[in-house]
C-alpha atoms as a PDB file:
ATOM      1  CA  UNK A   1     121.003  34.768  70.423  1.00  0.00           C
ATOM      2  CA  UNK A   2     122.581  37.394  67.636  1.00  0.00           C
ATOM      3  CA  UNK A   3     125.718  35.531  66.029  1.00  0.00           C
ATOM      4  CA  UNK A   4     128.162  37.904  67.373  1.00  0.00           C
ATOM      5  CA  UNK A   5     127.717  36.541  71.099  1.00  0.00           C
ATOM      6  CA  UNK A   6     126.787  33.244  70.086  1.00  0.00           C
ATOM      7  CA  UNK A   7     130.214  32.081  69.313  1.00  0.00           C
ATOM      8  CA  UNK A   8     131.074  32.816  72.931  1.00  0.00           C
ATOM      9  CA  UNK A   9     128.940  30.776  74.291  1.00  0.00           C
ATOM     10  CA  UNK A  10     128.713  26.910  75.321  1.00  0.00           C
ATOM     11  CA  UNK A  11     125.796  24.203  74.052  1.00  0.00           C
ATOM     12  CA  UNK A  12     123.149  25.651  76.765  1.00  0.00           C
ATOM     13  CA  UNK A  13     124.060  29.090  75.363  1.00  0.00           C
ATOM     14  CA  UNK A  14     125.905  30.446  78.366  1.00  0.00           C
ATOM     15  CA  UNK A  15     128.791  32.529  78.600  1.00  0.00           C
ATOM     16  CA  UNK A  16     131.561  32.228  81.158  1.00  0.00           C
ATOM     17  CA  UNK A  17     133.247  33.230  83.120  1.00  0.00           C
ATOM     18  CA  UNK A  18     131.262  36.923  83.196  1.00  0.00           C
ATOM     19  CA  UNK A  19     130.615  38.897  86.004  1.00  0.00           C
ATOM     20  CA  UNK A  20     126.975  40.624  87.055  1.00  0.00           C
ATOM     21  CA  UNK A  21     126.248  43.467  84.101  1.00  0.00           C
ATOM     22  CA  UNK A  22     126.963  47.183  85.617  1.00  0.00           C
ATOM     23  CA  UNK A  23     123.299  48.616  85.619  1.00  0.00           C
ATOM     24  CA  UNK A  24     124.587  51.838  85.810  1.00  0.00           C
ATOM     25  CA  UNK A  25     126.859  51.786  82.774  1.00  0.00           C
ATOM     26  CA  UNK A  26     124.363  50.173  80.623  1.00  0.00           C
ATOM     27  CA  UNK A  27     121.653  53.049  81.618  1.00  0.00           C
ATOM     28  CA  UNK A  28     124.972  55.608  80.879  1.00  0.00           C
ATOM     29  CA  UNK A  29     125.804  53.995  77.747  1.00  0.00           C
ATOM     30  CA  UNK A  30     122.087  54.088  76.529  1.00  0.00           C
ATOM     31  CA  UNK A  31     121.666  57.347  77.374  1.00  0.00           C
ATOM     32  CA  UNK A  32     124.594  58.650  75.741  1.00  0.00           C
ATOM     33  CA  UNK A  33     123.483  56.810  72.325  1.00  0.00           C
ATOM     34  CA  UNK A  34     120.320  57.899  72.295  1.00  0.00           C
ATOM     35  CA  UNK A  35     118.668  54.269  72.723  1.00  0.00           C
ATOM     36  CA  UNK A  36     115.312  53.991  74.734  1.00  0.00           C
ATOM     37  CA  UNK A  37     115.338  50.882  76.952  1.00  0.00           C
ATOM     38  CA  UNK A  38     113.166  49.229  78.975  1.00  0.00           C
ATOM     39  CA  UNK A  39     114.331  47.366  82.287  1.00  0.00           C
ATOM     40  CA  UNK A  40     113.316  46.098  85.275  1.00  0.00           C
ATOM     41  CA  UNK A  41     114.932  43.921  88.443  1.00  0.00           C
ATOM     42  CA  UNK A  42     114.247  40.691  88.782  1.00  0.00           C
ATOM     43  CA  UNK A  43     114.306  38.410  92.114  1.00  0.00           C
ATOM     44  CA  UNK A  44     117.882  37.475  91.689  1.00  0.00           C
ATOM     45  CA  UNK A  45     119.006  40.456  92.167  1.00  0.00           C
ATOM     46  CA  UNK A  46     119.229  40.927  88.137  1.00  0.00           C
ATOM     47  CA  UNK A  47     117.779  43.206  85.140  1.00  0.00           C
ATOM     48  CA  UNK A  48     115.360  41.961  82.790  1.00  0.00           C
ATOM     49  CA  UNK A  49     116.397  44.413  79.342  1.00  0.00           C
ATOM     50  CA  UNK A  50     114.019  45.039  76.967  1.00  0.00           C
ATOM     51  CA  UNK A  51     114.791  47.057  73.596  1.00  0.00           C
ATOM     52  CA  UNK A  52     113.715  47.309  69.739  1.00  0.00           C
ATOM     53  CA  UNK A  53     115.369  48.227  66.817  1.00  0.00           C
ATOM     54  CA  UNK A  54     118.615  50.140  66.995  1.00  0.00           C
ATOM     55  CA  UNK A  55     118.243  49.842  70.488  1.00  0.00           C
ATOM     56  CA  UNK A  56     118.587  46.151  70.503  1.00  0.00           C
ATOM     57  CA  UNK A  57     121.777  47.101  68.268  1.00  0.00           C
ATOM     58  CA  UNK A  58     123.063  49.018  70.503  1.00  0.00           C
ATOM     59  CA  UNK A  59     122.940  46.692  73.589  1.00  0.00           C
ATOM     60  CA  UNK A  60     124.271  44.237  71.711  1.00  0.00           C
ATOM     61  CA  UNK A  61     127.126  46.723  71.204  1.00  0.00           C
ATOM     62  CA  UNK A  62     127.548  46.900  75.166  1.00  0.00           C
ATOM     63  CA  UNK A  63     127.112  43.426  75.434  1.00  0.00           C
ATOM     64  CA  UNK A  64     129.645  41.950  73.237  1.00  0.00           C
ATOM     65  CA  UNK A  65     132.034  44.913  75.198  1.00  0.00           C
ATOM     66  CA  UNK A  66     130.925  43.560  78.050  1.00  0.00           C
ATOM     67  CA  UNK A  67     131.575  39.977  77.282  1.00  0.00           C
ATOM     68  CA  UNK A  68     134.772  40.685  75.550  1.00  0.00           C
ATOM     69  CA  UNK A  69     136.116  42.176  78.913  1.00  0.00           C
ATOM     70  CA  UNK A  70     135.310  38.332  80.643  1.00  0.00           C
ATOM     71  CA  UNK A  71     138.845  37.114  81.121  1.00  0.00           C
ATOM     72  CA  UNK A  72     140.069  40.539  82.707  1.00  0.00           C
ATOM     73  CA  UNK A  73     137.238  40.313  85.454  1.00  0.00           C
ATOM     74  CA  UNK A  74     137.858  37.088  85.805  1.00  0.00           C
ATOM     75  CA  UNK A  75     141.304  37.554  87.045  1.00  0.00           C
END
């Protein structure tokens, strides 16, 4: 787990309270960035992501956004 998300998250390296990831944005915010993915769903109902390089920089990007927006979807 990259350090920046790491310090958000508890001793089985989860982070709470988060809601499901927006598919759509991510594939939006990839696109826009120039940043070749890779996903596919999975039987949960979620998305298995799959990058390299400044790819995986760039979803880390979204993903700290993402995780840094927590409390307001929370509420």
């Amino acid at each position: 787990m990259p350090p920046m998300l790491g310090v958000r998250a508890n001793g089985c390296r989860e982070i709470f309270p988060v809601a499901r990831p927006d598919a759509n944005d991510l594939a939006n915010f990839m696109f826009q960035t120039d940043s070749p993915y890779q996903h596919r769903r999975i039987a949960d109902g979620g998305v298995e992501i799959r990058t390299e390089g400044r790819s995986a920089v760039t979803l880390l990007v979204w993903l700290d956004e993402w995780v840094r927006a927590a409390p307001a979807l929370a509420s």
